[in-house]
N, C-alpha and C. Protein backbone atom coordinates (compact mmCIF):
# COMPACT_ATOMS: atom_id res chain seq x y z
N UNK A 1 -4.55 5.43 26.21
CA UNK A 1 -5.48 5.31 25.10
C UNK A 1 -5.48 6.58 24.27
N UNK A 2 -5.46 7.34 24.97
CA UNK A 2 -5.52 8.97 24.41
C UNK A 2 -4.21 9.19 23.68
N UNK A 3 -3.23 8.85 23.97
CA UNK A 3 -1.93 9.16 23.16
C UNK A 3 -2.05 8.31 21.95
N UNK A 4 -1.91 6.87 22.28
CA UNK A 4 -2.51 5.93 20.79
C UNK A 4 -3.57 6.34 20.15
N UNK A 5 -4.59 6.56 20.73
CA UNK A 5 -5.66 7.49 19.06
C UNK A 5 -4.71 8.91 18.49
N UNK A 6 -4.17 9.77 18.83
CA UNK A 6 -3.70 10.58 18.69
C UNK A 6 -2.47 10.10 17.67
N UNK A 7 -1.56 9.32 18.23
CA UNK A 7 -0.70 8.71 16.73
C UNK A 7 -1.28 8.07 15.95
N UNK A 8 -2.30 7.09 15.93
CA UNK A 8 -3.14 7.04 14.67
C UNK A 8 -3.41 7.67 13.73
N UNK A 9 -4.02 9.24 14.53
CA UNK A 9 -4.72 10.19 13.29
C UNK A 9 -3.44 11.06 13.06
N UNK A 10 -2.39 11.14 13.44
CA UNK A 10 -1.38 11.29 12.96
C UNK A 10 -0.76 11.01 12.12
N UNK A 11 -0.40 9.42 11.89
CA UNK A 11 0.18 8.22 11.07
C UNK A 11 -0.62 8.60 9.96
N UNK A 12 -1.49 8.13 10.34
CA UNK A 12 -3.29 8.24 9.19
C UNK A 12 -3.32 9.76 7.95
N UNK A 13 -2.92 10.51 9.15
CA UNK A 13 -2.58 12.15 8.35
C UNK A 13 -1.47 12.01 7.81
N UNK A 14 -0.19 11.88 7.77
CA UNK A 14 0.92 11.34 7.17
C UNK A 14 0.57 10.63 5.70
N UNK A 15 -0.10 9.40 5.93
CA UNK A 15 -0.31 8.69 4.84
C UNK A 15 -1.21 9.61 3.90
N UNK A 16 -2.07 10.32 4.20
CA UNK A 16 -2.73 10.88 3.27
C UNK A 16 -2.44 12.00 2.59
N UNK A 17 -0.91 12.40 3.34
CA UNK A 17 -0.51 13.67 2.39
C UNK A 17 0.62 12.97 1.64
N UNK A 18 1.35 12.09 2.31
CA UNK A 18 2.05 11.28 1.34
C UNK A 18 1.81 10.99 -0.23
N UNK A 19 0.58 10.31 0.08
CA UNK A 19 -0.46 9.60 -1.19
C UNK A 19 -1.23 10.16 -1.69
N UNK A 20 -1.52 11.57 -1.60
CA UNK A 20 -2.59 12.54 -2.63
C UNK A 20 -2.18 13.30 -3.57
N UNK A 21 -0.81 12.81 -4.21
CA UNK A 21 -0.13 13.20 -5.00
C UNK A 21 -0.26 12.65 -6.88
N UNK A 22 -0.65 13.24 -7.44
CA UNK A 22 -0.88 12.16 -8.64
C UNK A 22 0.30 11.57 -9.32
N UNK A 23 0.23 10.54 -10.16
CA UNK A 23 1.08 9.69 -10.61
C UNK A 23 1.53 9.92 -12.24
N UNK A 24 2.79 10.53 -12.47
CA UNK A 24 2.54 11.10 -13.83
C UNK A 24 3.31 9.85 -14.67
N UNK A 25 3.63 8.54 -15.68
CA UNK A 25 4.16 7.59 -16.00
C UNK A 25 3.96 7.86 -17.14
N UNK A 26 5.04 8.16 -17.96
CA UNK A 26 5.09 7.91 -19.54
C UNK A 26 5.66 6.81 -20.26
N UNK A 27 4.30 6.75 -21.25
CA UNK A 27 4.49 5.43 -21.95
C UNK A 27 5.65 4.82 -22.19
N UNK A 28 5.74 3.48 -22.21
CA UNK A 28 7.42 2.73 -22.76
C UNK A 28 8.10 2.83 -21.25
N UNK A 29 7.84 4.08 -20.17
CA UNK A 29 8.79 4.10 -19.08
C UNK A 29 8.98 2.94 -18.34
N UNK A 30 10.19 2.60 -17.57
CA UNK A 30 9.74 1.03 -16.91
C UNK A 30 9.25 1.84 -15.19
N UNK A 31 8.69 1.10 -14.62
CA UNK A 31 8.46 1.45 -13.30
C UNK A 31 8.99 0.79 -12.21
N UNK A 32 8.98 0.95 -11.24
CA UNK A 32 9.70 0.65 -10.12
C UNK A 32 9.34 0.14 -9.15
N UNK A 33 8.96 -0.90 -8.71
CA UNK A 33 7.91 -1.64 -7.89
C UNK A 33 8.30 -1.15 -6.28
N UNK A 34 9.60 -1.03 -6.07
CA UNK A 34 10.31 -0.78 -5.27
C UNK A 34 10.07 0.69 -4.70
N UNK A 35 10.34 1.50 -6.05
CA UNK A 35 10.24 2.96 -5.59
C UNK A 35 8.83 3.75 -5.70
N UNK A 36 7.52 3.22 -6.57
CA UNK A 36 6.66 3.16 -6.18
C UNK A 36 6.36 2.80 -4.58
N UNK A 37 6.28 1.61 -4.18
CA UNK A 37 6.17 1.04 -2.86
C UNK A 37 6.67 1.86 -2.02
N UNK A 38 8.02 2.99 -1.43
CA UNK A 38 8.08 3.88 -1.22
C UNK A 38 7.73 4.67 -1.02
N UNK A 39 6.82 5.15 -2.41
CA UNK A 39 6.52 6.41 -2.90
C UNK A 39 5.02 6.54 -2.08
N UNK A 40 4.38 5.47 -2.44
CA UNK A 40 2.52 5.45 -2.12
C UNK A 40 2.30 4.47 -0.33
N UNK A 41 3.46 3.50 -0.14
CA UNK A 41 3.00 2.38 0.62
C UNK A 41 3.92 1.84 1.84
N UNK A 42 5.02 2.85 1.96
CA UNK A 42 5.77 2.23 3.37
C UNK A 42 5.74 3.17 4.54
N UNK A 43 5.07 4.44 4.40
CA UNK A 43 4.54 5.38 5.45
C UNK A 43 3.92 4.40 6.45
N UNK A 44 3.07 3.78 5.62
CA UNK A 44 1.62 3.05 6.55
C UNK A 44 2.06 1.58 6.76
N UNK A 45 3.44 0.58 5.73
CA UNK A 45 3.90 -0.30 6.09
C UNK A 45 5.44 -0.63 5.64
N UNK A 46 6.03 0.03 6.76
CA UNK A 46 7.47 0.13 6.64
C UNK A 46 7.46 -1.50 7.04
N UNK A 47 8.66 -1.80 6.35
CA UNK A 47 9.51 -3.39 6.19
C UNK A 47 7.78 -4.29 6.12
N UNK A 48 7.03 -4.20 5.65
CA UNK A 48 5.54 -4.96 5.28
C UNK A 48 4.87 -4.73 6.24
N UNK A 49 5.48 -4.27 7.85
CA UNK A 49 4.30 -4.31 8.55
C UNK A 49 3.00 -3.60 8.06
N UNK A 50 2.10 -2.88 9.38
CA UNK A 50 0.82 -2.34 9.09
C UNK A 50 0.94 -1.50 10.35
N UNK A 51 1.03 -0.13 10.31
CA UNK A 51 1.17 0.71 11.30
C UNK A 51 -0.44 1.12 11.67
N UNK A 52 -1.25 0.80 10.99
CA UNK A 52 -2.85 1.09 11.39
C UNK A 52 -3.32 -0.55 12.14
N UNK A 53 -3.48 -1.48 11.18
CA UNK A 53 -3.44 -2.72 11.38
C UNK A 53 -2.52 -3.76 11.95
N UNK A 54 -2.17 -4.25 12.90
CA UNK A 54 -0.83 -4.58 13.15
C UNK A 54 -1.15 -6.33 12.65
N UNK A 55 -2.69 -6.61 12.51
CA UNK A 55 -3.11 -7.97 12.36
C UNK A 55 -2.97 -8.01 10.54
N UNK A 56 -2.38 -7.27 10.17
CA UNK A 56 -2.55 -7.15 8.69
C UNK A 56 -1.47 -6.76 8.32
N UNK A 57 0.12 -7.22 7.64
CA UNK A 57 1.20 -7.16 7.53
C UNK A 57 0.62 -7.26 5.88
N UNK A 58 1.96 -7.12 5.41
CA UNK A 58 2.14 -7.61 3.78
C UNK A 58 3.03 -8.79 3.69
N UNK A 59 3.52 -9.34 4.97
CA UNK A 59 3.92 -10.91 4.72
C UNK A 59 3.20 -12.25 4.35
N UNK A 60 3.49 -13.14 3.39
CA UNK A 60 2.82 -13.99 2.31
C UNK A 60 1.87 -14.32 3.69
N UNK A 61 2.41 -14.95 4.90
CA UNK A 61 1.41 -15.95 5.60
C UNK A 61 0.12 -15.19 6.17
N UNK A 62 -0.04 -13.52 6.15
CA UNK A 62 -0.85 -13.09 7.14
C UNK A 62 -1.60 -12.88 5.51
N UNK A 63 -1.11 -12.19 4.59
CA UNK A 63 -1.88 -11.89 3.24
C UNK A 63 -2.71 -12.83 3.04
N UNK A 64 -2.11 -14.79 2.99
CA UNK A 64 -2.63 -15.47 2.50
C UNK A 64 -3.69 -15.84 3.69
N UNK A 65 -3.90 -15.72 4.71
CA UNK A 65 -4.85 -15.90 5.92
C UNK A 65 -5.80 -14.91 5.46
N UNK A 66 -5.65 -13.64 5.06
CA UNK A 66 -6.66 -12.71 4.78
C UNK A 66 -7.24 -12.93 3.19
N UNK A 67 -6.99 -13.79 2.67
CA UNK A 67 -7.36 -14.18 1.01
C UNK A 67 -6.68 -13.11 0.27
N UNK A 68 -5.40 -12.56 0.73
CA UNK A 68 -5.17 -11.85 -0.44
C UNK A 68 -3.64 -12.93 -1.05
N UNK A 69 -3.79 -13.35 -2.25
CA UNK A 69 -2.99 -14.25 -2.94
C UNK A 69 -2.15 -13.92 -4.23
N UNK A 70 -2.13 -12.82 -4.65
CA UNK A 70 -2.48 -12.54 -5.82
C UNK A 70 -1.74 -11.03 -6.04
N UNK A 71 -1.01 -10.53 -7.20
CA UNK A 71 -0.91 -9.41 -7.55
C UNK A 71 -2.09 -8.76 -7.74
N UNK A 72 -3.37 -9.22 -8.42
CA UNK A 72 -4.72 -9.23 -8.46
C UNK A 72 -5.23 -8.59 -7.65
N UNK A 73 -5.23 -9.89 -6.16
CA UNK A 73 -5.72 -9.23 -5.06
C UNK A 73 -5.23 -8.40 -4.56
N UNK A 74 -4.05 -8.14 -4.43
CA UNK A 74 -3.39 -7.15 -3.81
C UNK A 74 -4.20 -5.87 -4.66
N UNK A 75 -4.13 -5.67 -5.71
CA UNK A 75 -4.59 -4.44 -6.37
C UNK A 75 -5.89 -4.14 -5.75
N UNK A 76 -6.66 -5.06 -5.85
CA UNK A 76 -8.20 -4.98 -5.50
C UNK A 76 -8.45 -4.40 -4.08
N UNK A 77 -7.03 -4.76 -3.20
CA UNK A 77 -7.08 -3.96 -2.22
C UNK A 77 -6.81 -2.47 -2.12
N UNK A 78 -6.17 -2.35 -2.88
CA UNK A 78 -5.37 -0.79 -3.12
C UNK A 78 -6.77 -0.11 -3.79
N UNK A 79 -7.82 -0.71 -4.58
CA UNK A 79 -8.55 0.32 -4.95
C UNK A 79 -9.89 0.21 -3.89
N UNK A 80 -9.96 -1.07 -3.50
CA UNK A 80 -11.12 -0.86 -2.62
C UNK A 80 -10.96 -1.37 -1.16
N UNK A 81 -10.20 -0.73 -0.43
CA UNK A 81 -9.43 -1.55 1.02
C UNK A 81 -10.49 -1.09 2.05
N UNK A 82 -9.98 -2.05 3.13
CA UNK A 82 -10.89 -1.73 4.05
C UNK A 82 -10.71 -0.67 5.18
N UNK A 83 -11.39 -0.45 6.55
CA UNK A 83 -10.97 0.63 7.02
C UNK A 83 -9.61 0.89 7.68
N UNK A 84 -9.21 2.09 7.49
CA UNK A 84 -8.48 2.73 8.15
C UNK A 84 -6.82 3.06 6.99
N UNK A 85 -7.07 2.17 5.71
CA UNK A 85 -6.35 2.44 4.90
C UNK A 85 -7.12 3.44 3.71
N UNK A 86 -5.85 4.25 3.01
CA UNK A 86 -6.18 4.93 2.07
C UNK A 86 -6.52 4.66 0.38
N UNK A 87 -7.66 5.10 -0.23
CA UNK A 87 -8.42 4.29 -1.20
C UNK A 87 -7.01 4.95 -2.42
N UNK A 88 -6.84 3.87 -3.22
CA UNK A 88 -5.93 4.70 -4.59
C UNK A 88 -6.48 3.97 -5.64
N UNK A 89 -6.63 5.33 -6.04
CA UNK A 89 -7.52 4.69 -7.27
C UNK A 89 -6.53 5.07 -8.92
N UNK A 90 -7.35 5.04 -10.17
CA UNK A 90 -6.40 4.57 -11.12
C UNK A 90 -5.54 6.79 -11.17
N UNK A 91 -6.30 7.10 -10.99
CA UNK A 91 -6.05 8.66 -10.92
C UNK A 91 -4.14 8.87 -9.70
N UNK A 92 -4.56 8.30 -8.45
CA UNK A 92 -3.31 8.37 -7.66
C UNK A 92 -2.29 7.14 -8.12
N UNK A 93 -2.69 6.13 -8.34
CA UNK A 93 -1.31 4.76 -9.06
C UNK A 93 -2.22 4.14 -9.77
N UNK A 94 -1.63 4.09 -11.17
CA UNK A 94 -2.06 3.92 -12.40
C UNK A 94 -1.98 1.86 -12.43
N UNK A 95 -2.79 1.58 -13.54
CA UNK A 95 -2.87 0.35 -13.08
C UNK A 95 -1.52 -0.40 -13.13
N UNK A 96 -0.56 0.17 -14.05
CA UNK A 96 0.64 -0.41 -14.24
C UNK A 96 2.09 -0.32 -12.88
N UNK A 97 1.79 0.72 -12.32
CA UNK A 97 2.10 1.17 -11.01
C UNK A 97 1.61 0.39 -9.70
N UNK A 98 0.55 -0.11 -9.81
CA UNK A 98 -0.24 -1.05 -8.93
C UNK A 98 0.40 -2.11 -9.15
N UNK A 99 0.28 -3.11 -10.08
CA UNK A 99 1.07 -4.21 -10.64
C UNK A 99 2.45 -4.51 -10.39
N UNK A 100 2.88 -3.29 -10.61
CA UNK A 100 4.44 -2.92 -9.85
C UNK A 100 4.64 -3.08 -8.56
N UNK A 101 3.25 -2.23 -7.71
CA UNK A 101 3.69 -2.70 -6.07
C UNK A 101 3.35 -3.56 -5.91
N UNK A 102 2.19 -4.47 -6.38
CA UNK A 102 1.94 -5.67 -6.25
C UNK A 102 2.91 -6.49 -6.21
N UNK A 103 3.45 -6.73 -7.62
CA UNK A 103 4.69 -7.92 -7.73
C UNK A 103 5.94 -7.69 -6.66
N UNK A 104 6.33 -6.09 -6.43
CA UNK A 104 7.00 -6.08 -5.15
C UNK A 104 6.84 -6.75 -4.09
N UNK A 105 5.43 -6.47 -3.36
CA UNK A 105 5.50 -6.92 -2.59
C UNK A 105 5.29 -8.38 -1.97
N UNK A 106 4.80 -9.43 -2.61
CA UNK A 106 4.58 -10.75 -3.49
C UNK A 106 6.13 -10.96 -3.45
N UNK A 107 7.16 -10.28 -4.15
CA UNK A 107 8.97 -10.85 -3.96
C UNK A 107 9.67 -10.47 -2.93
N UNK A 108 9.12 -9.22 -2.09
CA UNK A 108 9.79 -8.92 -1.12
C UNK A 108 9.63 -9.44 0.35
N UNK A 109 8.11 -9.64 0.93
CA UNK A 109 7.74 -9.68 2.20
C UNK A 109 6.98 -11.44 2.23
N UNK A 110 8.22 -12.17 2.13
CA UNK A 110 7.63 -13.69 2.24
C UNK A 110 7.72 -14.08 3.43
């Protein structure tokens, strides 16, 4: 038990130095749903899993069991998620950057 809490706040620490980086996107640029997703979101879920959550993947059938359906929802998670994931708000991935990992992950993890 003691070793698994210990890689948690590990993993957990990882993700948060990963992702406290701000997001600089200039206008007209195209973005990268892919390399975003990378950039902010495969620390904590490499190939869609959920290294905090293991009941919470980014594959369509566990997303759509949890009501998330949606590039929409997906965003809504990214700014207001629940515990043990990290909050990003429009300051760390801009809304167009969100949209980006959204639709990624929506084409990638069916």
């Amino acid at each position: 038990m003691k070793k698994t809490m210990s890689a948690t706040v590990v993993l957990l620490a990882g993700c948060l130095i990963v992702t406290s980086g701000y997001c600089d996107t200039r206008k007209g640029e195209k973005i990268s749903g892919k390399h975003e997703f990378a950039e902010h979101c495969a620390v904590c879920h490499p190939d869609g899993g959920n290294i905090v959550n293991a009941m919470k993947p980014l594959h369509k059938k566990e997303l759509n069991a949890n009501g998330v359906k949606s590039a929409k929802d997906i965003i809504a998670k990214m700014r207001n998620p629940g515990p043990g994931m990290t909050k990003f708000d429009e300051k760390t991935i801009s809304n167009k950057e969100a949209k980006a990992i959204a639709e990624y992950i929506l084409k990638t993890f069916k």
